[in-house]
N, C-alpha and C. Protein backbone atom coordinates (compact mmCIF):
# COMPACT_ATOMS: atom_id res chain seq x y z
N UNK A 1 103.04 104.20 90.47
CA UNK A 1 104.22 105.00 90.16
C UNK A 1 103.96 105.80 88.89
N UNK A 2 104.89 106.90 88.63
CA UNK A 2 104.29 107.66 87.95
C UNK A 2 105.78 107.29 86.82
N UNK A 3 105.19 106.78 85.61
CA UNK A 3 105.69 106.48 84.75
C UNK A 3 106.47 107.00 83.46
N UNK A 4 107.92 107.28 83.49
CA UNK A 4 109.29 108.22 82.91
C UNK A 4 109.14 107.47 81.55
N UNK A 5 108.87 107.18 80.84
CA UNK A 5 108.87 105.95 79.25
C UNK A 5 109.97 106.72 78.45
N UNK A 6 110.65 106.31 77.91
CA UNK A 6 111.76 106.55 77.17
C UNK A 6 111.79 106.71 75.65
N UNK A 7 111.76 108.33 75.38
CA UNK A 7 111.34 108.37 73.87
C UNK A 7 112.48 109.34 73.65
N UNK A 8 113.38 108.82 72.14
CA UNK A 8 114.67 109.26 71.88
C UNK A 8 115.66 109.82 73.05
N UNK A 9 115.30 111.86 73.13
CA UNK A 9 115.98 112.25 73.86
C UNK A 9 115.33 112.42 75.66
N UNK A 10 114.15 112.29 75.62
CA UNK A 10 112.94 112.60 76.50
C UNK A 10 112.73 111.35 77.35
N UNK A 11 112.02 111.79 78.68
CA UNK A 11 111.18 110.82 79.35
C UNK A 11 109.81 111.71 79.17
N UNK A 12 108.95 110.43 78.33
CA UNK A 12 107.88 111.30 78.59
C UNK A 12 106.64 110.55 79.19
N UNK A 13 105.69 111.18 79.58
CA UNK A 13 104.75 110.67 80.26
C UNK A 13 103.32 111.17 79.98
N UNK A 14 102.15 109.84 79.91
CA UNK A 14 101.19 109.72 79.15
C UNK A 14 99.86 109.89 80.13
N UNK A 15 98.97 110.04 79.87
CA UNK A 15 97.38 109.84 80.45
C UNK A 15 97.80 110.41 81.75
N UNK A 16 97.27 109.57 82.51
CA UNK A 16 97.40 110.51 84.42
C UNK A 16 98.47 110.63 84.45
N UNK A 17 99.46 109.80 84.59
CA UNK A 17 100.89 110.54 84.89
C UNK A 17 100.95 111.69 84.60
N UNK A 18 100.79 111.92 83.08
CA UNK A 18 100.94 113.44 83.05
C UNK A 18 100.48 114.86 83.05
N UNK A 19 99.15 113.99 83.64
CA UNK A 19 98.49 115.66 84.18
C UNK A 19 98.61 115.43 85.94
N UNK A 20 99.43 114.60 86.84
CA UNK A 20 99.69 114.68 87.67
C UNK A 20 101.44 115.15 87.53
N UNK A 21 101.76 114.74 87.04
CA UNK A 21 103.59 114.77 86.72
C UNK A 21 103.81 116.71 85.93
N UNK A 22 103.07 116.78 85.65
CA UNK A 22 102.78 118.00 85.01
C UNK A 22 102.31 119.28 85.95
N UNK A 23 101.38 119.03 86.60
CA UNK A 23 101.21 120.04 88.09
C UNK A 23 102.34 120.00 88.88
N UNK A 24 102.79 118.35 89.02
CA UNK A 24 103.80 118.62 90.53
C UNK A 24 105.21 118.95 89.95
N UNK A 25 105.44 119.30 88.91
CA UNK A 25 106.38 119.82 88.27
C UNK A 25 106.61 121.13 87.82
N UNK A 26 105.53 121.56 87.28
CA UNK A 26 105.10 123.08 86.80
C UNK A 26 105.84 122.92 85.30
N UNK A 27 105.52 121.59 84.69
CA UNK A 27 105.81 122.16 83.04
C UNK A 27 104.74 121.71 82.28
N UNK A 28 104.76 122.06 81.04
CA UNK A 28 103.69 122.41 79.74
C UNK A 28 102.83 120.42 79.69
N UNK A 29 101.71 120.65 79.97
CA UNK A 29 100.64 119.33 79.29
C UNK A 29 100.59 120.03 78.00
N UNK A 30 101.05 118.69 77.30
CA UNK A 30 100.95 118.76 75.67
C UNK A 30 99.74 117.81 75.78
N UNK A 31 99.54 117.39 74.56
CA UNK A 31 98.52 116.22 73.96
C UNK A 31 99.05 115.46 72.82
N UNK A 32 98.88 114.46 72.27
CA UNK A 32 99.04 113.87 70.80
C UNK A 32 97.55 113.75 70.46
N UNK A 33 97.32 113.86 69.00
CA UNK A 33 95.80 114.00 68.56
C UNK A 33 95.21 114.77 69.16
N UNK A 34 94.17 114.74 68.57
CA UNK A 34 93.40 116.08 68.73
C UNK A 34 91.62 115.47 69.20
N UNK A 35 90.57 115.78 69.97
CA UNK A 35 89.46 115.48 70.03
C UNK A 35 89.34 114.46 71.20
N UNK A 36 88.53 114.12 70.54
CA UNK A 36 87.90 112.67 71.52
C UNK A 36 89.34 111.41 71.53
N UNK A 37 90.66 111.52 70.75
CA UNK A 37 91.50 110.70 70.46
C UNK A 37 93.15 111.66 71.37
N UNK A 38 92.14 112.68 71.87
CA UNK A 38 93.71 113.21 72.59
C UNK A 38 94.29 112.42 74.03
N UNK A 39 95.27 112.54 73.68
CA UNK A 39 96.43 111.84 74.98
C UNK A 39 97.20 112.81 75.76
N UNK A 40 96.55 113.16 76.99
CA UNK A 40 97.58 114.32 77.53
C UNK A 40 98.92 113.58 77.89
N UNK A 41 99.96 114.24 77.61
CA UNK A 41 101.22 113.85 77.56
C UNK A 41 102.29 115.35 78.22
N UNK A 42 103.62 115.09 78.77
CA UNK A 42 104.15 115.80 78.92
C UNK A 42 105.47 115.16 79.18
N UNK A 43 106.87 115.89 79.41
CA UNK A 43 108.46 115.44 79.38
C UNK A 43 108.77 116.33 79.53
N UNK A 44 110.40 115.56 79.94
CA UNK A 44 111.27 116.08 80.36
C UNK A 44 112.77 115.35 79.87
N UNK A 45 113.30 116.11 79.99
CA UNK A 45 114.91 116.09 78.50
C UNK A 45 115.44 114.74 79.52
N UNK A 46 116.27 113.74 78.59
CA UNK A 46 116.88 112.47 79.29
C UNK A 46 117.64 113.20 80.63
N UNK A 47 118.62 114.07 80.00
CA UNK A 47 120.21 114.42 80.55
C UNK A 47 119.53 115.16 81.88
N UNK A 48 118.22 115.70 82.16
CA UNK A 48 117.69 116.31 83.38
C UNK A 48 117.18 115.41 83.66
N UNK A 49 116.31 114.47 83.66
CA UNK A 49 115.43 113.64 84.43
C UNK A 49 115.86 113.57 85.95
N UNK A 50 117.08 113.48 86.08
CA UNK A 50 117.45 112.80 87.53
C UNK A 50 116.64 113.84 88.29
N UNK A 51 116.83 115.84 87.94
CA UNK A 51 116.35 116.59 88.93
C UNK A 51 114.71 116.41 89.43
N UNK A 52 113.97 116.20 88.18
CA UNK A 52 112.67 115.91 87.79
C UNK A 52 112.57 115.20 88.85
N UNK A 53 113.11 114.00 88.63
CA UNK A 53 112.21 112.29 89.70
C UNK A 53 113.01 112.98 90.60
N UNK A 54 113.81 113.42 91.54
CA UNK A 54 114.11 113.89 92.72
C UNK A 54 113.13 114.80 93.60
N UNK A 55 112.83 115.83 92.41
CA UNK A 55 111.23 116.50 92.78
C UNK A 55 110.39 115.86 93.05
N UNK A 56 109.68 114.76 92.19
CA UNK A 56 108.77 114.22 92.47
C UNK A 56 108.82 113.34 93.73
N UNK A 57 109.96 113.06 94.08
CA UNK A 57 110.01 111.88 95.18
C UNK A 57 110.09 112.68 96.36
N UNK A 58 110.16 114.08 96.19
CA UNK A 58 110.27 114.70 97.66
C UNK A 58 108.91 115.51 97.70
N UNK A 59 107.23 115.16 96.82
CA UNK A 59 106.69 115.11 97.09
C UNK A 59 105.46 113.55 97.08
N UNK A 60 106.61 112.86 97.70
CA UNK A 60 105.67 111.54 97.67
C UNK A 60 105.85 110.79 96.67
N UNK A 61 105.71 110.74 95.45
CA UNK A 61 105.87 110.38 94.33
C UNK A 61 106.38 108.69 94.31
N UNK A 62 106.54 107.79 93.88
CA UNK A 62 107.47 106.68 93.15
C UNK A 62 106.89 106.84 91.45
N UNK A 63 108.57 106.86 91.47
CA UNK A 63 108.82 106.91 90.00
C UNK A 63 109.26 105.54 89.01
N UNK A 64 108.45 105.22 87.95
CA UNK A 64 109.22 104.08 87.66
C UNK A 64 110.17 104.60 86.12
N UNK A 65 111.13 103.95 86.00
CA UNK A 65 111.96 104.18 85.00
C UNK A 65 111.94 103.24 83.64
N UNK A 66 111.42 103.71 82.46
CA UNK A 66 111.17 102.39 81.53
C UNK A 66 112.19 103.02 80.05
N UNK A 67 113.36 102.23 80.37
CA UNK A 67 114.17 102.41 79.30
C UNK A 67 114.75 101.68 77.91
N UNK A 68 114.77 102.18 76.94
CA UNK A 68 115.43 101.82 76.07
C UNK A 68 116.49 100.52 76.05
N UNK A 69 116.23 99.15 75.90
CA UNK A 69 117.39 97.94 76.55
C UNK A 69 117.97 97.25 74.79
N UNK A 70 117.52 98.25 73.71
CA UNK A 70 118.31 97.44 72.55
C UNK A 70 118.94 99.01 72.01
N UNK A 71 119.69 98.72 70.74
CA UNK A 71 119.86 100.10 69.80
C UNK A 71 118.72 100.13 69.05
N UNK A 72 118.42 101.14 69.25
CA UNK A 72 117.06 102.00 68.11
C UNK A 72 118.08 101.34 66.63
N UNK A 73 116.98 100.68 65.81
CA UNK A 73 117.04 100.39 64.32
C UNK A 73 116.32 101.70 63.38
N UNK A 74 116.02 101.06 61.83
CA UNK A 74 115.35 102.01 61.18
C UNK A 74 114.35 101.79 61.44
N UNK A 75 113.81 100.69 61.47
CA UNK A 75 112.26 100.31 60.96
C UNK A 75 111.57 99.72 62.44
N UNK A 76 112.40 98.62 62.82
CA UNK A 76 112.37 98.35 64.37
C UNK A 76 111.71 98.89 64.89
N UNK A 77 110.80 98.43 66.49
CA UNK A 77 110.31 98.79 67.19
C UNK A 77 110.98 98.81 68.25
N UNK A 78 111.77 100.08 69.14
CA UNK A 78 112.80 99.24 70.23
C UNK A 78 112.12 98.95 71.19
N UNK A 79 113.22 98.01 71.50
CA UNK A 79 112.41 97.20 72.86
C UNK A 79 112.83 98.03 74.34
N UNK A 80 111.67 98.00 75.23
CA UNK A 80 111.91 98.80 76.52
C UNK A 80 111.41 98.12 77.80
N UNK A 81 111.77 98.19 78.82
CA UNK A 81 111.30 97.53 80.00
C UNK A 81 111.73 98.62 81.05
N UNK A 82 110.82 98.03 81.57
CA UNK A 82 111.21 98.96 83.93
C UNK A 82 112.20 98.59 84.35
N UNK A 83 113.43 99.69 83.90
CA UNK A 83 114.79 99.42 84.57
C UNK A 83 115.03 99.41 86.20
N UNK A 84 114.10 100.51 86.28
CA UNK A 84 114.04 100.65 87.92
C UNK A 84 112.64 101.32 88.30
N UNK A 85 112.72 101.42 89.68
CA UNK A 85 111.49 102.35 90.31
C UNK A 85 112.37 102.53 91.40
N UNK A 86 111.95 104.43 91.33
CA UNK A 86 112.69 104.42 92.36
C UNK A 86 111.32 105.09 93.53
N UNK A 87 111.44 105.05 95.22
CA UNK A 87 110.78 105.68 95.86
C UNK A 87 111.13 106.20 96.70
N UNK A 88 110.66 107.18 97.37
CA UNK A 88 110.80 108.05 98.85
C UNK A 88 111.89 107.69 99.72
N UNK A 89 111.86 106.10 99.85
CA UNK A 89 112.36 105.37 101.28
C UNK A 89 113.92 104.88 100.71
N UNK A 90 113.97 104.50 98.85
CA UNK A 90 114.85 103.69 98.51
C UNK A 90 115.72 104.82 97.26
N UNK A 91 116.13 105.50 97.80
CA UNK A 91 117.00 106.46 97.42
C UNK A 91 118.27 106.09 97.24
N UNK A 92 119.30 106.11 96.06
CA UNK A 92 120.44 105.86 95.98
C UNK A 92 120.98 107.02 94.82
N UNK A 93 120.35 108.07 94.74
CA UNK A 93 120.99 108.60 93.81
C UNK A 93 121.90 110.02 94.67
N UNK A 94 122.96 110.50 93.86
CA UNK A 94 123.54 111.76 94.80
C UNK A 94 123.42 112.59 94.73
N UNK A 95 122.37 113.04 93.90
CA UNK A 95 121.66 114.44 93.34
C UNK A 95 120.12 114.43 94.07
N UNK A 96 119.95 113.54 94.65
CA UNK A 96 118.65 113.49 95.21
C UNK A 96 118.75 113.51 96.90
N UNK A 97 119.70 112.72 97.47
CA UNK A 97 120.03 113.03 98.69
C UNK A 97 120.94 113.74 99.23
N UNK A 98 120.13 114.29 100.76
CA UNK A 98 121.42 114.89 101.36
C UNK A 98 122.68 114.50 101.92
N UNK A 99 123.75 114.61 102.03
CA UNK A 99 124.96 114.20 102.07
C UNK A 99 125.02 114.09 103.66
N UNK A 100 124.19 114.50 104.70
CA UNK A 100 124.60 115.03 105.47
C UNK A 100 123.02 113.93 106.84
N UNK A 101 122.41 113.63 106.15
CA UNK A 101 121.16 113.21 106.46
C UNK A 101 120.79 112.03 106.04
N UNK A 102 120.46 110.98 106.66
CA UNK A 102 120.13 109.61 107.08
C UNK A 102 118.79 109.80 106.12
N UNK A 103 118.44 108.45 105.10
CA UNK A 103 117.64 108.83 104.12
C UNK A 103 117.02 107.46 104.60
N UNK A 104 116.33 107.15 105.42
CA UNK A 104 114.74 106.22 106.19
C UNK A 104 114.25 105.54 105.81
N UNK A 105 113.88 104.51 105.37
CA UNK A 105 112.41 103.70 105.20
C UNK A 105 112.21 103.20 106.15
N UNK A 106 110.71 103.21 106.66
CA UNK A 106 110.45 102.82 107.79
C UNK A 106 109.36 101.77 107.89
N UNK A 107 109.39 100.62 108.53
CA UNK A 107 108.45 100.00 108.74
C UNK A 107 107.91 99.55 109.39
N UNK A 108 106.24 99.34 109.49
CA UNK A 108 105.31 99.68 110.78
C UNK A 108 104.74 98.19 111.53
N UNK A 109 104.74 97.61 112.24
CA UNK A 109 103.77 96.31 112.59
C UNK A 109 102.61 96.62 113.54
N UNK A 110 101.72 97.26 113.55
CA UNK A 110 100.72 97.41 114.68
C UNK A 110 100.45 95.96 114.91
N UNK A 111 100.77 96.17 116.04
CA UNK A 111 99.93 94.51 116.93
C UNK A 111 98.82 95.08 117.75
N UNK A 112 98.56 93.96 118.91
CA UNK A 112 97.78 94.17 119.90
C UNK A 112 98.43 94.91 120.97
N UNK A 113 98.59 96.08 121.58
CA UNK A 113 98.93 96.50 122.38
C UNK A 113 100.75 96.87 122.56
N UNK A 114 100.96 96.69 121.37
CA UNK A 114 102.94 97.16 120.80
C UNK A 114 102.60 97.25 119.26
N UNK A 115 104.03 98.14 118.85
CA UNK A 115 103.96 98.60 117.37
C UNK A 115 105.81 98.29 117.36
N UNK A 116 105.50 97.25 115.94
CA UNK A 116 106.96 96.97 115.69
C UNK A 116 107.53 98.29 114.71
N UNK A 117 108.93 98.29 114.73
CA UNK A 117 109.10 99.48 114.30
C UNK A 117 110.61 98.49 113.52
N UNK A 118 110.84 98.72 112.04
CA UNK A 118 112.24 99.26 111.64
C UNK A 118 112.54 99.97 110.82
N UNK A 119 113.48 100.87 110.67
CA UNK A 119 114.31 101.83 109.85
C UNK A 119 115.65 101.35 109.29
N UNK A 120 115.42 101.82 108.23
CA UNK A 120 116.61 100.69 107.00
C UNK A 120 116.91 101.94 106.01
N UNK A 121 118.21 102.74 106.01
CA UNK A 121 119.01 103.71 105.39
C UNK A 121 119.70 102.83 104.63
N UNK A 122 119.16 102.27 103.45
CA UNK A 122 119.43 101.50 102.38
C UNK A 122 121.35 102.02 101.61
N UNK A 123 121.03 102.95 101.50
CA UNK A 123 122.50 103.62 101.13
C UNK A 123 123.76 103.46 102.34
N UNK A 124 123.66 103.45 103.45
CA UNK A 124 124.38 103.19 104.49
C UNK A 124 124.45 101.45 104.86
N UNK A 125 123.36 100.68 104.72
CA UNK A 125 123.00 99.36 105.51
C UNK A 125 122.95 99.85 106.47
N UNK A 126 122.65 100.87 107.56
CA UNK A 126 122.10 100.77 108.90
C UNK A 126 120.43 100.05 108.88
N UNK A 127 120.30 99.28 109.89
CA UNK A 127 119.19 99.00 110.41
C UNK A 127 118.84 99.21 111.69
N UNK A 128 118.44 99.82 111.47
CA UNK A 128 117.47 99.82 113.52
C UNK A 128 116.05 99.16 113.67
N UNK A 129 116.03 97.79 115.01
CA UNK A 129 114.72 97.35 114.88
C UNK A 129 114.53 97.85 116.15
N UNK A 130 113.06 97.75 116.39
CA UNK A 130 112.91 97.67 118.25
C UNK A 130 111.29 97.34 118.01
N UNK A 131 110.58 98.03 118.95
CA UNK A 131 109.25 97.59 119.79
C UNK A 131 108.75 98.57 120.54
N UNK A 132 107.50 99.87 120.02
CA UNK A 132 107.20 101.01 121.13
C UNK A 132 105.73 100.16 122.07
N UNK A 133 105.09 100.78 122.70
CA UNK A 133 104.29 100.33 123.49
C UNK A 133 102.72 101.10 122.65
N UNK A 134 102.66 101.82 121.71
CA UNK A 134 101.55 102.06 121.26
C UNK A 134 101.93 103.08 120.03
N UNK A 135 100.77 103.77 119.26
CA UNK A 135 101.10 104.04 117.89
C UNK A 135 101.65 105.77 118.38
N UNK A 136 101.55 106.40 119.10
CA UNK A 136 101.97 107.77 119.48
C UNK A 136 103.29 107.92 119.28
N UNK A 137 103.44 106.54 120.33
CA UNK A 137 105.62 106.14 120.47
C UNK A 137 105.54 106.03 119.45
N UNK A 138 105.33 104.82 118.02
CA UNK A 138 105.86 105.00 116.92
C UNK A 138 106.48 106.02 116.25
N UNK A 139 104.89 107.07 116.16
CA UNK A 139 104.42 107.94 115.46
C UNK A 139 105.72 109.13 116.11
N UNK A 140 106.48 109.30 117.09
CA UNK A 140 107.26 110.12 117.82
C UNK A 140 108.85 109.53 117.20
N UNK A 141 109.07 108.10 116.99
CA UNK A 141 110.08 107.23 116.86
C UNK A 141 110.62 107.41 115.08
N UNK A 142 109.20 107.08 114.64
CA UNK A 142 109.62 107.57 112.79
C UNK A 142 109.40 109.02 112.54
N UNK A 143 109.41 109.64 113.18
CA UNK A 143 109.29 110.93 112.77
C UNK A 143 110.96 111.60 113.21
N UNK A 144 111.18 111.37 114.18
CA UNK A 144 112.94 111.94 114.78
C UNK A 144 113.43 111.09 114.03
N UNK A 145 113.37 110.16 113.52
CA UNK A 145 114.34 109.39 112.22
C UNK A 145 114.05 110.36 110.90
N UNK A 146 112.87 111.05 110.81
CA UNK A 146 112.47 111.58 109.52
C UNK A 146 112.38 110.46 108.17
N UNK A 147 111.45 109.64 108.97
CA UNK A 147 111.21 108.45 107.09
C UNK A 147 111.04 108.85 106.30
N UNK A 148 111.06 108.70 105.11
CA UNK A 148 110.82 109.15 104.20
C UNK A 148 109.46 108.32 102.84
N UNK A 149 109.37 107.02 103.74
CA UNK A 149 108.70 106.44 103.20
C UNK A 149 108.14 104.85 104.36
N UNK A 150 106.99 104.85 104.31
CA UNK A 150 106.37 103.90 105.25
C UNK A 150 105.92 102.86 104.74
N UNK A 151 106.43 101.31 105.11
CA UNK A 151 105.92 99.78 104.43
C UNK A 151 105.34 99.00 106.15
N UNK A 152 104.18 98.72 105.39
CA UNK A 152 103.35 98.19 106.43
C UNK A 152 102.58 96.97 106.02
N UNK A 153 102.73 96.02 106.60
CA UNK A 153 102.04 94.62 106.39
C UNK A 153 101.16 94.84 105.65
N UNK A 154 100.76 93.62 104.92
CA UNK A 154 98.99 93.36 104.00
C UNK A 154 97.83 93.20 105.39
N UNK A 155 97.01 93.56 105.67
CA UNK A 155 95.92 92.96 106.56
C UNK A 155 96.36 93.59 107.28
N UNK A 156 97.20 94.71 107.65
CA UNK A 156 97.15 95.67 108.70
C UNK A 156 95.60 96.61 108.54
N UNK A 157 94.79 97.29 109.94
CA UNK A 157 93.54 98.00 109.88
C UNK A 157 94.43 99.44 109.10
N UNK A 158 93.43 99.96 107.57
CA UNK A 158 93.68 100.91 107.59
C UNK A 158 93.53 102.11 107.75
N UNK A 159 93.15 102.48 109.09
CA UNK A 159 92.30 103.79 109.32
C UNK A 159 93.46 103.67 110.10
N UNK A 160 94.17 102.89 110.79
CA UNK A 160 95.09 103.18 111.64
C UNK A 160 96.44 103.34 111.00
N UNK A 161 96.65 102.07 110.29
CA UNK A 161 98.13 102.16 109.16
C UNK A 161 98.11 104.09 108.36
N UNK A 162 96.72 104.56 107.69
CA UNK A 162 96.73 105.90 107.38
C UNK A 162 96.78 106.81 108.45
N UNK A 163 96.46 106.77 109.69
CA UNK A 163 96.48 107.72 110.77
C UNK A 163 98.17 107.95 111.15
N UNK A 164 98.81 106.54 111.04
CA UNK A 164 100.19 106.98 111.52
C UNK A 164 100.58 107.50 110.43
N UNK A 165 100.53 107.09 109.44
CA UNK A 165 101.42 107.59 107.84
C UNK A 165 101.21 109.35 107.97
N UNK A 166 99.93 109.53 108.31
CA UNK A 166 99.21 111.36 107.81
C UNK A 166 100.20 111.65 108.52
N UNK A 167 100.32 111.14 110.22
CA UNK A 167 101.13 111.77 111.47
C UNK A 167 102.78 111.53 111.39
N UNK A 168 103.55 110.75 110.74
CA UNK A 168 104.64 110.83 110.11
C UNK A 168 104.94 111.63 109.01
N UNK A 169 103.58 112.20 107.95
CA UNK A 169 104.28 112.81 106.64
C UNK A 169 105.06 112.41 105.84
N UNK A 170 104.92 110.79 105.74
CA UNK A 170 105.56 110.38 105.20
C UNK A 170 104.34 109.00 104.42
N UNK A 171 104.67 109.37 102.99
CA UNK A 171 103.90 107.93 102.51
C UNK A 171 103.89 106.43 102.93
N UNK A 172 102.49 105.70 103.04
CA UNK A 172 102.92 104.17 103.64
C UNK A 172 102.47 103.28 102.21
C-alpha cells in the first residue's frame, strides 16, 4: 500500500511511495536533504486527501492511512499508527463511490474443473456466492459485476490467478 503518513497539515509520502504516488497523481517530487542522503518525498493537504486516495484507488492503488492518535506537544514526539487501509474492493467513502453503482470485491477459488466465485458490496452487505464451470465463466461473471478488486486463496497457481485478474481489470 502506498503510504499517506501524517505530518501537521499534510499527508505526505516517502521513498517509493512517492515517486509512484507522485506520477499517478501528477504533483511535484520534492526531496529532504540533498546528495547521496536525499529522500524523494511528496503530499498532499489533510482537508484534500480524500480526492487524492480516491484517485489512486481507481487506479489500483491500496492506500494505507497513518494518523496522528495523541495531541502534538512541544517537544514530544507524536505518536501515529495505521488508522486504516483503504482498497479498490473495500470502499466506504462518498466521495469515492458512485451513488448509483454496486462497488465489488470479488473472490476467486479455481479448483479442478469449477471456479468458486463471490462478490461482497461491503457498503450494501449484498453477497452473491455461486460456482461457474471454468475460468472464462468466471472471467464473464466478475466482470458484468465490474469488481473492483480480486482476493484469491494462498496456493492458488499464479499464472492462472494473474490471467483472470489481467482479464477482469481488476487487481487480485
Amino acid at each position: 500500500a502506498i503510504l499517506f503518513f501524517r505530518l501537521g497539515d499534510f499527508y505526505e509520502m516517502f521513498f517509493e511511495d512517492a515517486t509512484t504516488a507522485s506520477e499517478a497523481l501528477q504533483i511535484t517530487l520534492t526531496s529532504r536533504s540533498k546528495g547521496d542522503d536525499k529522500v524523494p518525498m511528496c503530499g498532499v493537504p489533510y482537508h484534500a486527501a480524500r480526492g487524492y486516495v480516491a484517485r489512486l484507488l481507481e487506479k489500483g492503488f491500496k492506500v494505507a492511512i497513518c494518523d496522528q492518535v495523541e495531541e502534538p506537544g512541544k517537544s514530544a514526539i507524536v505518536k501515529r499508527e495505521v488508522t486504516r487501509v483503504v482498497t479498490p474492493g473495500m470502499v466506504f467513502d462518498d466521495q469515492v463511490l458512485e451513488p448509483r453503482e454496486a462497488s465489488f470485491l470479488g473472490a476467486v477459488a479455481p479448483g479442478d474443473g469449477t471456479v468458486g466465485i463471490a462478490l461482497l458490496d461491503a457498503t450494501t452487505g449484498q453477497l452473491l456466492c455461486g460456482e461457474v464451470a471454468d475460468d472464462a465463466r468466471a472471467v464473464d461473471e466478475l466482470r458484468r459485476a465490474g469488481v473492483r478488486e480480486l482476493l484469491v486463496p494462498r496456493g492458488a497457481a499464479p499464472a492462472r490467478v494473474e490471467a483472470i485478474g489481467r482479464e477482469v481489470g481488476a487487481p487480485a
